[in-house]
N, C-alpha and C. Protein backbone atom coordinates (compact mmCIF):
# COMPACT_ATOMS: atom_id res chain seq x y z
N UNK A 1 11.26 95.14 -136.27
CA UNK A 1 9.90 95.01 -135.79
C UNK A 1 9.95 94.56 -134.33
N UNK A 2 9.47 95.21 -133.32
CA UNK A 2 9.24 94.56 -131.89
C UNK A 2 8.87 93.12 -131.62
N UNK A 3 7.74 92.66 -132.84
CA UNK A 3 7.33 91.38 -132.14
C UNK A 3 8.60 90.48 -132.72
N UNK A 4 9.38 90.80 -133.12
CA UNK A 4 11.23 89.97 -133.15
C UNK A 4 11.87 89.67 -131.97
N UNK A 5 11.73 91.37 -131.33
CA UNK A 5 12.51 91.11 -129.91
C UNK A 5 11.66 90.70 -128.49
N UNK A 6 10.30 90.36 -129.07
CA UNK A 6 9.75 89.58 -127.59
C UNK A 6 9.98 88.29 -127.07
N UNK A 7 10.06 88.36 -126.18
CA UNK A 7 10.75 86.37 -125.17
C UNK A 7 9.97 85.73 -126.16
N UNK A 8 8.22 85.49 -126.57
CA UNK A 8 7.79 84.61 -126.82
C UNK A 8 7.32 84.68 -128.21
N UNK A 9 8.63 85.25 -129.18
CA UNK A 9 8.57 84.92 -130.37
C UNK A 9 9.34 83.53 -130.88
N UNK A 10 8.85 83.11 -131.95
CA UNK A 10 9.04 81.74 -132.09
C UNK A 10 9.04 81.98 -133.80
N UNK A 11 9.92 81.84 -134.76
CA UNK A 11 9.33 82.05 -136.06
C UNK A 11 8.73 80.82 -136.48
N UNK A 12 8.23 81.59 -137.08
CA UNK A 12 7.10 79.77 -138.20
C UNK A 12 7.30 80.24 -139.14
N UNK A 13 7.85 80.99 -139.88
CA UNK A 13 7.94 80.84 -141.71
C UNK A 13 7.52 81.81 -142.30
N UNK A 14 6.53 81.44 -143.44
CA UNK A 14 6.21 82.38 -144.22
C UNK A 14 4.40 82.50 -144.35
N UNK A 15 4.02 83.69 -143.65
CA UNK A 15 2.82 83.61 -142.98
C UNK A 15 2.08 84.96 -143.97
N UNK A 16 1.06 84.52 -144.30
CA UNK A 16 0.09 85.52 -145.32
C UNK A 16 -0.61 86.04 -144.21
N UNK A 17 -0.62 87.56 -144.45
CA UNK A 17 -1.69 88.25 -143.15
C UNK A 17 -2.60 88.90 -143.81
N UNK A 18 -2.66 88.91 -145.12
CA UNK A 18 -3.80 89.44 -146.15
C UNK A 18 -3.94 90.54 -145.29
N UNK A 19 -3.21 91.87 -145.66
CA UNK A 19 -2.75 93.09 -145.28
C UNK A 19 -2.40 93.93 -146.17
N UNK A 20 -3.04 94.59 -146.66
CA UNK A 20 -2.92 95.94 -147.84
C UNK A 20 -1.43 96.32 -147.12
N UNK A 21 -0.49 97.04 -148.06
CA UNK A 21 0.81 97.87 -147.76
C UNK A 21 1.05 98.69 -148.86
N UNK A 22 2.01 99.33 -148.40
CA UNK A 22 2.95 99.69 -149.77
C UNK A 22 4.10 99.37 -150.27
N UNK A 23 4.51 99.57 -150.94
CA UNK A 23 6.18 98.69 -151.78
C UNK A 23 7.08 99.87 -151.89
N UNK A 24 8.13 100.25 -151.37
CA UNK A 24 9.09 101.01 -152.14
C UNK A 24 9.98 100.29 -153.09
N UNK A 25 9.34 100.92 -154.32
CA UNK A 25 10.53 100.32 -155.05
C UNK A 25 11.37 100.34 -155.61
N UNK A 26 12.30 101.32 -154.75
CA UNK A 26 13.91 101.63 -154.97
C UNK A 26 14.60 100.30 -154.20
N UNK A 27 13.61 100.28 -152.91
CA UNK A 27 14.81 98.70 -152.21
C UNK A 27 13.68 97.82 -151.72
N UNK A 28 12.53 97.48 -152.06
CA UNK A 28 11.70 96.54 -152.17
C UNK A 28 11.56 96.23 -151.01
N UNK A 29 11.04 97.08 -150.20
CA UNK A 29 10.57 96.97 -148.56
C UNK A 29 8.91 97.35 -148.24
N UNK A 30 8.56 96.34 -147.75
CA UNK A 30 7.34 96.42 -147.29
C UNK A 30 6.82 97.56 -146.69
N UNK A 31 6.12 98.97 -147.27
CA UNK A 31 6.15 99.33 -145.43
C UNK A 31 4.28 99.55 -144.83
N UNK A 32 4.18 99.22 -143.68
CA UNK A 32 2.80 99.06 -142.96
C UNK A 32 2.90 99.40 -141.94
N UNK A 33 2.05 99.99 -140.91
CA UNK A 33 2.11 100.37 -139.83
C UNK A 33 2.34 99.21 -138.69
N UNK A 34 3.09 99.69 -137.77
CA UNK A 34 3.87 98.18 -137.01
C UNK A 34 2.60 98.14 -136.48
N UNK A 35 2.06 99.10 -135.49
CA UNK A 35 0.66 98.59 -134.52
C UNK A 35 -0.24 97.66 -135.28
N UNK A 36 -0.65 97.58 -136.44
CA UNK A 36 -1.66 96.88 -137.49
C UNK A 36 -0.97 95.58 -137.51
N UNK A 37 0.26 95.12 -137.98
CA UNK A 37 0.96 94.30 -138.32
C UNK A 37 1.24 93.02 -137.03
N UNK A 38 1.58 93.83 -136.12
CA UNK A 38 1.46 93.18 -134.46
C UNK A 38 0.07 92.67 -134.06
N UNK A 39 -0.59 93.62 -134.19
CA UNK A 39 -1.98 93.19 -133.95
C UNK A 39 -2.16 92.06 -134.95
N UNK A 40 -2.72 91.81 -135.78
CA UNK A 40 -2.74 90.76 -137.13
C UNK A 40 -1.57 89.57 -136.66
N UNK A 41 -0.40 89.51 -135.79
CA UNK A 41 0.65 88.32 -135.95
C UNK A 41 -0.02 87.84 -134.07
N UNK A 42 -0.20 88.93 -133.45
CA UNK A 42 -1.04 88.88 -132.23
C UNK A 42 -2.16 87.52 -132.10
N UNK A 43 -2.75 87.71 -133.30
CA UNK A 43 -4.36 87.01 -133.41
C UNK A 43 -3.54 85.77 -133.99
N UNK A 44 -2.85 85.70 -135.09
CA UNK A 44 -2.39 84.45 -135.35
C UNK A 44 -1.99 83.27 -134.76
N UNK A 45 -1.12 84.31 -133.65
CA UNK A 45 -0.53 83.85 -132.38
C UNK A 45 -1.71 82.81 -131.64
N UNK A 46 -2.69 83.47 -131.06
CA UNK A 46 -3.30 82.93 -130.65
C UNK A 46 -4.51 82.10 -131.03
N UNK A 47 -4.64 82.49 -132.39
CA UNK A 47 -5.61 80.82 -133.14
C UNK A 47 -4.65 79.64 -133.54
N UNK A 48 -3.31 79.83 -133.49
CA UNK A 48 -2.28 78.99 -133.24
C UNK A 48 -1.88 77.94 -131.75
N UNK A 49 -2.32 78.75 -130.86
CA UNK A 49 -2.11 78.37 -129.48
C UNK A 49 -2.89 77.31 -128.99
């Protein structure tokens, strides 16, 4: 995911973004569109700030 490799990522844990997805479940991977997902950790970001 990009917002991994930006300077001003910082992890905090385990963060609920109440975000519909889908599951594959041959290897149990999330998948969602990155633009949606960024946007949504974006806003977090900044009611955090």
């Amino acid at each position: 995911m990009a917002a991994a490799s930006s300077p001003n990522f910082e992890p905090v844990g385990l963060v609920m973004l109440r975000k519909s997805c889908r599951l594959c479940v041959v290897c149990e991977m999330l998948i969602a569109h990155q633009a949606e997902v960024e946007r949504l950790i974006d806003a977090l970001g900044q009611t955090q700030a």
